[in-house]
PDB file of N, CA and C in Angstrom:
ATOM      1  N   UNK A   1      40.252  37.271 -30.085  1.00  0.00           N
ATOM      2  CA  UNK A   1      39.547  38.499 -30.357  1.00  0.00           C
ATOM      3  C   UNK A   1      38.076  38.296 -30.016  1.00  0.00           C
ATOM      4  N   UNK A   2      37.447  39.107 -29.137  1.00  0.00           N
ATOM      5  CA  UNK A   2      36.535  38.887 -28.349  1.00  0.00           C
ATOM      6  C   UNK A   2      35.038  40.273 -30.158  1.00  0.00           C
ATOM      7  N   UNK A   3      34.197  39.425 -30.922  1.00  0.00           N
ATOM      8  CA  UNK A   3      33.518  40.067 -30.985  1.00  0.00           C
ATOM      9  C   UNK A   3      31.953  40.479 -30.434  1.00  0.00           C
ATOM     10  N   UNK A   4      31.652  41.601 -31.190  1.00  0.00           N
ATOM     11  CA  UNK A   4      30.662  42.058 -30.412  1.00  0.00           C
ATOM     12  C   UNK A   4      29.011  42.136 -31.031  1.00  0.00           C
ATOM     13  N   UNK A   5      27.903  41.456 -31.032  1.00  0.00           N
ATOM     14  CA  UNK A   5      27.028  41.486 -32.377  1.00  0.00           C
ATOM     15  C   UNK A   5      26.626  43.315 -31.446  1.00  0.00           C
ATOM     16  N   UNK A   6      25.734  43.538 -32.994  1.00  0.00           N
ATOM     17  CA  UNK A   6      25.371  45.180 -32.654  1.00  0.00           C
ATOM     18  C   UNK A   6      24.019  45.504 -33.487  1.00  0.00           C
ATOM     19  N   UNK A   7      23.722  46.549 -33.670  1.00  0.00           N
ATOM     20  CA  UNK A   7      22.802  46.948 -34.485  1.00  0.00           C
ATOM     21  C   UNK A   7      23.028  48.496 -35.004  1.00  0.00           C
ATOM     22  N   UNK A   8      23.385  48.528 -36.541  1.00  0.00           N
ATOM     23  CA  UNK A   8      23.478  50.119 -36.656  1.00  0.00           C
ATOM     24  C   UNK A   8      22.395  50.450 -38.283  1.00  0.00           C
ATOM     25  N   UNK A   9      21.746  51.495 -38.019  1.00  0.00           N
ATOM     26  CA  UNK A   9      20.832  52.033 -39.246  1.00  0.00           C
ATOM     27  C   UNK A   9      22.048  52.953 -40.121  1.00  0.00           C
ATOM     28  N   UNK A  10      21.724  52.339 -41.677  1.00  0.00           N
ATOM     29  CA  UNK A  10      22.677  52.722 -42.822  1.00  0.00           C
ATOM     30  C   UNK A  10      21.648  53.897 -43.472  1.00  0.00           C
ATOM     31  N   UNK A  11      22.100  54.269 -44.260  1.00  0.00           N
ATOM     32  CA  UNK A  11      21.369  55.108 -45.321  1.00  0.00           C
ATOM     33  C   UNK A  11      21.184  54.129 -46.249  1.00  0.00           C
ATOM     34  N   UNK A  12      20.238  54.424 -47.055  1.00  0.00           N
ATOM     35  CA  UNK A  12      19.578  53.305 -48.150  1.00  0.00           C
ATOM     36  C   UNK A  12      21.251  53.148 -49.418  1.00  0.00           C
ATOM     37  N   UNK A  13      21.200  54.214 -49.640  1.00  0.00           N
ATOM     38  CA  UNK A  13      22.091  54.488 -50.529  1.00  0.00           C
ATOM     39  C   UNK A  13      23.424  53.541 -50.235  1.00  0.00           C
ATOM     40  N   UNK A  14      24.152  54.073 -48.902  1.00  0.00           N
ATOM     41  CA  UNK A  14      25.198  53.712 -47.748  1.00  0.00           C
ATOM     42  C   UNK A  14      24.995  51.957 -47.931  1.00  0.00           C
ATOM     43  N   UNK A  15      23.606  51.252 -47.368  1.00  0.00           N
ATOM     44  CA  UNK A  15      23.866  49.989 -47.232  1.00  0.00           C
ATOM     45  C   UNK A  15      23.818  49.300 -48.542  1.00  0.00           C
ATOM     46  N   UNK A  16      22.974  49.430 -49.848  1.00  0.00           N
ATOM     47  CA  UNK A  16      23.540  49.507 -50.978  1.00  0.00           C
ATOM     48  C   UNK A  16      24.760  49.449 -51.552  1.00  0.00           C
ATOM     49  N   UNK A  17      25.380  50.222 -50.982  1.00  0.00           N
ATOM     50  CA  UNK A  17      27.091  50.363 -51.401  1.00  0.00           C
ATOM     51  C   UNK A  17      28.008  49.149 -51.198  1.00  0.00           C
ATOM     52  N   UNK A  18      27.622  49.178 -49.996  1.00  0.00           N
ATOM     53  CA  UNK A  18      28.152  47.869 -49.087  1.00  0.00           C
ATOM     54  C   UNK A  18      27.802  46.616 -49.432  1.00  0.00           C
ATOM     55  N   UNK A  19      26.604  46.457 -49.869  1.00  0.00           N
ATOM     56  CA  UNK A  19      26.349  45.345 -50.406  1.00  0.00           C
ATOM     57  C   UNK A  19      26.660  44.747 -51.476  1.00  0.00           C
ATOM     58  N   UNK A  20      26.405  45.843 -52.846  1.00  0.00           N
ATOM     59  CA  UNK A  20      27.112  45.644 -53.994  1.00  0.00           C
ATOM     60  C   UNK A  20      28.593  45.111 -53.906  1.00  0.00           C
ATOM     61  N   UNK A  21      29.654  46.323 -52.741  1.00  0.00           N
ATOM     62  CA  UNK A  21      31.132  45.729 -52.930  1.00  0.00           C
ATOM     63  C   UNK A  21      31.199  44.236 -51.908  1.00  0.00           C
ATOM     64  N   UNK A  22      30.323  43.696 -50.938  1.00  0.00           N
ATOM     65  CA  UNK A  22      30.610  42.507 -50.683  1.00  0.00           C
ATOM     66  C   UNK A  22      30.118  41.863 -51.491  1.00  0.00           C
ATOM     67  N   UNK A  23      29.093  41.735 -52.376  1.00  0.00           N
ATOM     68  CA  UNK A  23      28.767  40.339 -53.582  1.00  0.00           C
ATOM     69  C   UNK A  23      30.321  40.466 -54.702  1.00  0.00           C
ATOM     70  N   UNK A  24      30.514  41.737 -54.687  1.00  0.00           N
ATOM     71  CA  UNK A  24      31.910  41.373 -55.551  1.00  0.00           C
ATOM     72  C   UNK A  24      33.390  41.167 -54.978  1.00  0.00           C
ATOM     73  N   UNK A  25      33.354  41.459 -53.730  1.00  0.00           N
ATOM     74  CA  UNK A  25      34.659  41.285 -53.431  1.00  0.00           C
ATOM     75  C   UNK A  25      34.402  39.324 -52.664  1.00  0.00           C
ATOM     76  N   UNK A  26      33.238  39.012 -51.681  1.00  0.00           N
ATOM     77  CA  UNK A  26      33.295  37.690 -51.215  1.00  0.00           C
ATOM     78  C   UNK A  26      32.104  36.896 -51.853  1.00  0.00           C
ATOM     79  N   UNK A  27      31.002  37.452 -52.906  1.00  0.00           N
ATOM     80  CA  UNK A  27      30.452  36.947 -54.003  1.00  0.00           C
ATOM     81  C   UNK A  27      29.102  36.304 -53.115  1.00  0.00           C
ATOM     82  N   UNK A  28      28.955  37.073 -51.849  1.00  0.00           N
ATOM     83  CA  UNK A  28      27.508  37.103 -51.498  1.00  0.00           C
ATOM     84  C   UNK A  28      27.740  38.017 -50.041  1.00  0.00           C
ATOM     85  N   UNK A  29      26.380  38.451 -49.115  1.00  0.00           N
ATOM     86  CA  UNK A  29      26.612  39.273 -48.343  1.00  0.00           C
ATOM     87  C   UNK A  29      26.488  38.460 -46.923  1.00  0.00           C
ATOM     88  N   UNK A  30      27.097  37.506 -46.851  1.00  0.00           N
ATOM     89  CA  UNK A  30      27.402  36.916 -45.809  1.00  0.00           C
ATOM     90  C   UNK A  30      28.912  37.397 -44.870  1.00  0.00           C
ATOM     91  N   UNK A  31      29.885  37.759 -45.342  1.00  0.00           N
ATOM     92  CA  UNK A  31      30.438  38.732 -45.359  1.00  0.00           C
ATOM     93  C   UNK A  31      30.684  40.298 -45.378  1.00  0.00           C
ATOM     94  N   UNK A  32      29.530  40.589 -45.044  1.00  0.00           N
ATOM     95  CA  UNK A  32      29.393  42.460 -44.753  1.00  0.00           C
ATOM     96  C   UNK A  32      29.926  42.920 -43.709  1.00  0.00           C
ATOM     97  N   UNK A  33      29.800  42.070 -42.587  1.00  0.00           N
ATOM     98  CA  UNK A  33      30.219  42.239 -41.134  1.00  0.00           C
ATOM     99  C   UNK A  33      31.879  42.506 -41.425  1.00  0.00           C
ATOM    100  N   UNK A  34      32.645  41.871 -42.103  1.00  0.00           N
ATOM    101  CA  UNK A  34      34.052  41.484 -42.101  1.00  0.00           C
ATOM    102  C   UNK A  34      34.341  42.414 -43.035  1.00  0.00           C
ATOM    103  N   UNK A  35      33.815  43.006 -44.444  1.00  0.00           N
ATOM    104  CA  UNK A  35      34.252  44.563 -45.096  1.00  0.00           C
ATOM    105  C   UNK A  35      33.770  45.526 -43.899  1.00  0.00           C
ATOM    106  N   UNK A  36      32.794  45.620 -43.375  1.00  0.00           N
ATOM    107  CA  UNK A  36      32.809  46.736 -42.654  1.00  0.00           C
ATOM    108  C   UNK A  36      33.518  46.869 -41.644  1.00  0.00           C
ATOM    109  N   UNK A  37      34.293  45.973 -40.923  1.00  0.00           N
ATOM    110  CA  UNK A  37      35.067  46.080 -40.379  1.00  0.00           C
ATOM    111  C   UNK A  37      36.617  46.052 -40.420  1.00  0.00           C
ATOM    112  N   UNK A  38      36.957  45.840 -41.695  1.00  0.00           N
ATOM    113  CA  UNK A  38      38.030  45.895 -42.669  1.00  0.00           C
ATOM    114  C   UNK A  38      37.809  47.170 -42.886  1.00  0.00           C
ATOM    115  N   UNK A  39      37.048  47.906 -43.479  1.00  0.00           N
ATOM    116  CA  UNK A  39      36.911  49.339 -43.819  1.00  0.00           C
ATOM    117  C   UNK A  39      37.368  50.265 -42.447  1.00  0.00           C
ATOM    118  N   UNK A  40      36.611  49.924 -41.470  1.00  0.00           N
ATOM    119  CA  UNK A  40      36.715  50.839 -39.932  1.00  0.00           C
ATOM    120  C   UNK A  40      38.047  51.099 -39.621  1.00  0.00           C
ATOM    121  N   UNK A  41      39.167  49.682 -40.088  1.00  0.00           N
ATOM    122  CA  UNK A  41      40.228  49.786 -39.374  1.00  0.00           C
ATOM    123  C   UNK A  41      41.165  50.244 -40.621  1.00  0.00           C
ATOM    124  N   UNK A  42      40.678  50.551 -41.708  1.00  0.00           N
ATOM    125  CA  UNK A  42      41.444  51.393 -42.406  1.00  0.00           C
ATOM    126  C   UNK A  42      42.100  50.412 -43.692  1.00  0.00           C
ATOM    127  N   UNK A  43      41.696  49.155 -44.009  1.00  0.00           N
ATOM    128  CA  UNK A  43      42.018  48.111 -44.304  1.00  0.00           C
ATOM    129  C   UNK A  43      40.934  47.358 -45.838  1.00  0.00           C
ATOM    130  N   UNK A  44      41.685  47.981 -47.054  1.00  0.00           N
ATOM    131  CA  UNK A  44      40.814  47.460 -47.856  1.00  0.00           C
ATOM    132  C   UNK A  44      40.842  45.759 -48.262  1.00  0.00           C
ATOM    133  N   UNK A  45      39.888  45.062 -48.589  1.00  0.00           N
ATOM    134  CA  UNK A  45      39.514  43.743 -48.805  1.00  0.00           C
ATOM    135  C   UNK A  45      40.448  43.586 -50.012  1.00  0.00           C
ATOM    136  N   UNK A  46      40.996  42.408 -49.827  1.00  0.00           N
ATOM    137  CA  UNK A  46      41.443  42.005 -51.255  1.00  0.00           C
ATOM    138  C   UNK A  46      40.597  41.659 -52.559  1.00  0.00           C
ATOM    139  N   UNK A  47      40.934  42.187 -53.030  1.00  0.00           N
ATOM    140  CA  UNK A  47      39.537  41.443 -54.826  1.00  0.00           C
ATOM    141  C   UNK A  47      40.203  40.314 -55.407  1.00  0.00           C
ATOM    142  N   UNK A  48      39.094  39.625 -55.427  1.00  0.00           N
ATOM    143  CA  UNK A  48      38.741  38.345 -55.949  1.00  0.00           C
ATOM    144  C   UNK A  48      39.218  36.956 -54.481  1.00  0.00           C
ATOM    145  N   UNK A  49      38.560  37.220 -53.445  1.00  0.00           N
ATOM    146  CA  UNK A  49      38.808  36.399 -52.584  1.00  0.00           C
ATOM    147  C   UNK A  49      38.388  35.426 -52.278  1.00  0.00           C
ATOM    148  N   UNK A  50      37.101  35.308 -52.935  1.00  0.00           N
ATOM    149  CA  UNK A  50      36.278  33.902 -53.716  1.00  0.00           C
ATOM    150  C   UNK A  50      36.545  33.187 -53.476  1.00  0.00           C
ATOM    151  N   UNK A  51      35.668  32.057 -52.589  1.00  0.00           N
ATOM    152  CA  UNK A  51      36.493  30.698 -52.736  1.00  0.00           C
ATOM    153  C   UNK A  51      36.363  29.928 -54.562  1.00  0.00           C
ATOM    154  N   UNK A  52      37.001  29.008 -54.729  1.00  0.00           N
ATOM    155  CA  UNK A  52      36.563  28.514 -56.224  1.00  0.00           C
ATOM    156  C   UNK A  52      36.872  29.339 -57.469  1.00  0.00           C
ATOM    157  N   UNK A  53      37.182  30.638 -57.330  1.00  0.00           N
ATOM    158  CA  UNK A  53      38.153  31.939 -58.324  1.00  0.00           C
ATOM    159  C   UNK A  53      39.650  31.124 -58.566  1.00  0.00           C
ATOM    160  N   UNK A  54      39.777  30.960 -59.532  1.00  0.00           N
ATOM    161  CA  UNK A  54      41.128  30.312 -60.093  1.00  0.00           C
ATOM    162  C   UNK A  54      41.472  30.734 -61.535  1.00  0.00           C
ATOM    163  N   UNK A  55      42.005  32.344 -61.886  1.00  0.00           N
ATOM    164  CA  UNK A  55      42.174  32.428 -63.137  1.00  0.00           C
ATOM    165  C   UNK A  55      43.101  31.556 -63.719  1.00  0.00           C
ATOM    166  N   UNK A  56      43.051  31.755 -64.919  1.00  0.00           N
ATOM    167  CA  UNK A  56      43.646  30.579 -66.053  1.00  0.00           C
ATOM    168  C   UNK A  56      44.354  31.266 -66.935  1.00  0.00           C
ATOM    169  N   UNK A  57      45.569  31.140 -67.165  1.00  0.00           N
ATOM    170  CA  UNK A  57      45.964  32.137 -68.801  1.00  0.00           C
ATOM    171  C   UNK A  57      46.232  30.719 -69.662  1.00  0.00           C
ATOM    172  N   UNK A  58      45.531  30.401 -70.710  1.00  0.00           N
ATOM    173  CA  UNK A  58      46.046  29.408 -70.971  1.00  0.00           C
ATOM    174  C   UNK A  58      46.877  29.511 -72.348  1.00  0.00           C
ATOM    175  N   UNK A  59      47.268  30.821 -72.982  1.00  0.00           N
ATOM    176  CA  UNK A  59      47.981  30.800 -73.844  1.00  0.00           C
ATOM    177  C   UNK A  59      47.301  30.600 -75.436  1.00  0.00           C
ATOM    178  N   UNK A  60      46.341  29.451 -75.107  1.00  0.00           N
ATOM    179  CA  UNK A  60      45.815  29.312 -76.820  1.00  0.00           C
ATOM    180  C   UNK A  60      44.061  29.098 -76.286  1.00  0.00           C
ATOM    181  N   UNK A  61      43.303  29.179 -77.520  1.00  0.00           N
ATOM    182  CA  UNK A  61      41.577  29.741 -77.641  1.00  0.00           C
ATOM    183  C   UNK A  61      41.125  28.048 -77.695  1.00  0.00           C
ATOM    184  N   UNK A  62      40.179  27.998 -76.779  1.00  0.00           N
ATOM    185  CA  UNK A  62      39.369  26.298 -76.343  1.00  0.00           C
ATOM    186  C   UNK A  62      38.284  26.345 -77.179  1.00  0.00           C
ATOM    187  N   UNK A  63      37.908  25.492 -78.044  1.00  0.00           N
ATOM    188  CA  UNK A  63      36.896  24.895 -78.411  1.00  0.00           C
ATOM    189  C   UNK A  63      35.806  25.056 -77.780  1.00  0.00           C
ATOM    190  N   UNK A  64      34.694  25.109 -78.339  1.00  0.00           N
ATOM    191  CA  UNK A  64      33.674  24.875 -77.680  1.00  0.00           C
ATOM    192  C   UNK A  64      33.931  23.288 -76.691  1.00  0.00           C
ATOM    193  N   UNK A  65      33.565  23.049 -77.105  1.00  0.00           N
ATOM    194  CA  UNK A  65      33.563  21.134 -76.921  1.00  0.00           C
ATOM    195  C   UNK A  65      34.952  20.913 -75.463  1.00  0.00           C
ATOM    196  N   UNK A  66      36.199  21.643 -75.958  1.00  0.00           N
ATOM    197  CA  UNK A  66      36.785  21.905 -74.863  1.00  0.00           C
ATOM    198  C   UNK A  66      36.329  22.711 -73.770  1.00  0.00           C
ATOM    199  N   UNK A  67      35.712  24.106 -73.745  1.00  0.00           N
ATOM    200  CA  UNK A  67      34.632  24.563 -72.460  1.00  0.00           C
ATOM    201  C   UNK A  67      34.217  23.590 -71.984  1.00  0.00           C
ATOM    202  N   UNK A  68      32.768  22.749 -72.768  1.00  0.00           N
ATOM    203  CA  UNK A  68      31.771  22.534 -72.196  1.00  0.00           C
ATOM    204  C   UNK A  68      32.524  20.665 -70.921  1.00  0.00           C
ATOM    205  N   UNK A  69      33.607  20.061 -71.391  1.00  0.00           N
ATOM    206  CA  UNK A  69      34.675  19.314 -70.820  1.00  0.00           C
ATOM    207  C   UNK A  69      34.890  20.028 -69.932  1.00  0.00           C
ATOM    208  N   UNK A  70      35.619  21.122 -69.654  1.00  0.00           N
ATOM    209  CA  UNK A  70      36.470  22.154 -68.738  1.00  0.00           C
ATOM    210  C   UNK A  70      35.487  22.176 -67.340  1.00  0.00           C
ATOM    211  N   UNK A  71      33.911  22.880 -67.918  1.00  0.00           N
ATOM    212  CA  UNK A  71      32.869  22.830 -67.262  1.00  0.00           C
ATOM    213  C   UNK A  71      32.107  21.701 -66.660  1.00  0.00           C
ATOM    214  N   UNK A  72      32.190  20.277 -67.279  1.00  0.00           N
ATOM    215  CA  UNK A  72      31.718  19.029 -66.975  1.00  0.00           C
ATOM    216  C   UNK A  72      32.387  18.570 -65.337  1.00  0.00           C
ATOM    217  N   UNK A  73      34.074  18.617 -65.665  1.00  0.00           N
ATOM    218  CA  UNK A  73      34.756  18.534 -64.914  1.00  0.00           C
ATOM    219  C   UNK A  73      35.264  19.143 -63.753  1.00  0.00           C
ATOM    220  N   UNK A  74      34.810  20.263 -63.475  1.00  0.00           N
ATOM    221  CA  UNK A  74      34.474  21.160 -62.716  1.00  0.00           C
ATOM    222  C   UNK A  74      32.981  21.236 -62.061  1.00  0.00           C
ATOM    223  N   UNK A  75      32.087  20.919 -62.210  1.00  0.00           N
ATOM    224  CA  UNK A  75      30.912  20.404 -61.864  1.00  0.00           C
ATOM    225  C   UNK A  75      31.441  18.999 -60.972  1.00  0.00           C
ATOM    226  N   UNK A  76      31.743  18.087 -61.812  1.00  0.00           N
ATOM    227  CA  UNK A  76      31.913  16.968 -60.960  1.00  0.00           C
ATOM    228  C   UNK A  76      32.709  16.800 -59.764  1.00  0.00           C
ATOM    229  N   UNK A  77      33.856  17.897 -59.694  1.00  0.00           N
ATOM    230  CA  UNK A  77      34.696  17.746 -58.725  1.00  0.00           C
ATOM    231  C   UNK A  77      33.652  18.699 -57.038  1.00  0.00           C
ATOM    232  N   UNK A  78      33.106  19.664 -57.613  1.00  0.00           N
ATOM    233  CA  UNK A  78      32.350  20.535 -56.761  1.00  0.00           C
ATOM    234  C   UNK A  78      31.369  19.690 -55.968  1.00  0.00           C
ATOM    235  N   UNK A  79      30.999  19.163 -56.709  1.00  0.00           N
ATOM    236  CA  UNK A  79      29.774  17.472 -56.338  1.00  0.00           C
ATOM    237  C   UNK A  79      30.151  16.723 -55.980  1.00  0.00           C
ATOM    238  N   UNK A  80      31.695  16.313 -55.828  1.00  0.00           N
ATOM    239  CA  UNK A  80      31.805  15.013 -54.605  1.00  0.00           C
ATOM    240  C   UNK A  80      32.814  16.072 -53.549  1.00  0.00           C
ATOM    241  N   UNK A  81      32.999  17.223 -54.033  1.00  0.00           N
ATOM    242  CA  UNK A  81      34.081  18.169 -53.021  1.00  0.00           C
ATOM    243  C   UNK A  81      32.493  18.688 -51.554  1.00  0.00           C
ATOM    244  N   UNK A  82      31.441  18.902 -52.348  1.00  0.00           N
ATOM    245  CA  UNK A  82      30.386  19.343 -51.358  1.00  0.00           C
ATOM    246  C   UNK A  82      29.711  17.861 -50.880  1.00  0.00           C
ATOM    247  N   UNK A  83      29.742  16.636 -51.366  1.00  0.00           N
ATOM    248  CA  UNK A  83      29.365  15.513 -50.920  1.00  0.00           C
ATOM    249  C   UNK A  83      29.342  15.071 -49.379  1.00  0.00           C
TER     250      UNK A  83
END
């Protein structure tokens, strides 16, 4: 697939829009190019496509002390995963 860079003027409002739903659908606007062109072809984005989004049901309520573990360990893996 051959693309094409371009240049098009939004309405304030319009590029706003767009921006808001790419920080929530790919969780920054590095991705605008790829909703707006998902949109053109008629094609809505999936939600929550995030890299690093991994819901959890875990059935029973964590401790504090269990979070702040949950969170330790998750930090550390991100830090030798971006290493």
């Amino acid at each position: 697939m051959i693309m094409v860079k371009t240049t098009i003027i939004l309405e304030d409002a319009l590029y706003r829009q767009l921006v808001d739903e790419s920080i929530r659908e790919y969780g920054s606007t590095r991705k605008l190019s790829l909703l707006i062109n998902s949109k053109l072809k008629g094609n809505e984005p999936r939600a929550n496509r995030r890299i690093g989004i991994k819901p959890i049901r875990l059935g029973r309520r964590l401790t504090e002390k269990e979070i702040e573990r949950a969170i330790g360990e998750s930090w550390d893996e991100g830090v030798r995963w971006r290493a």
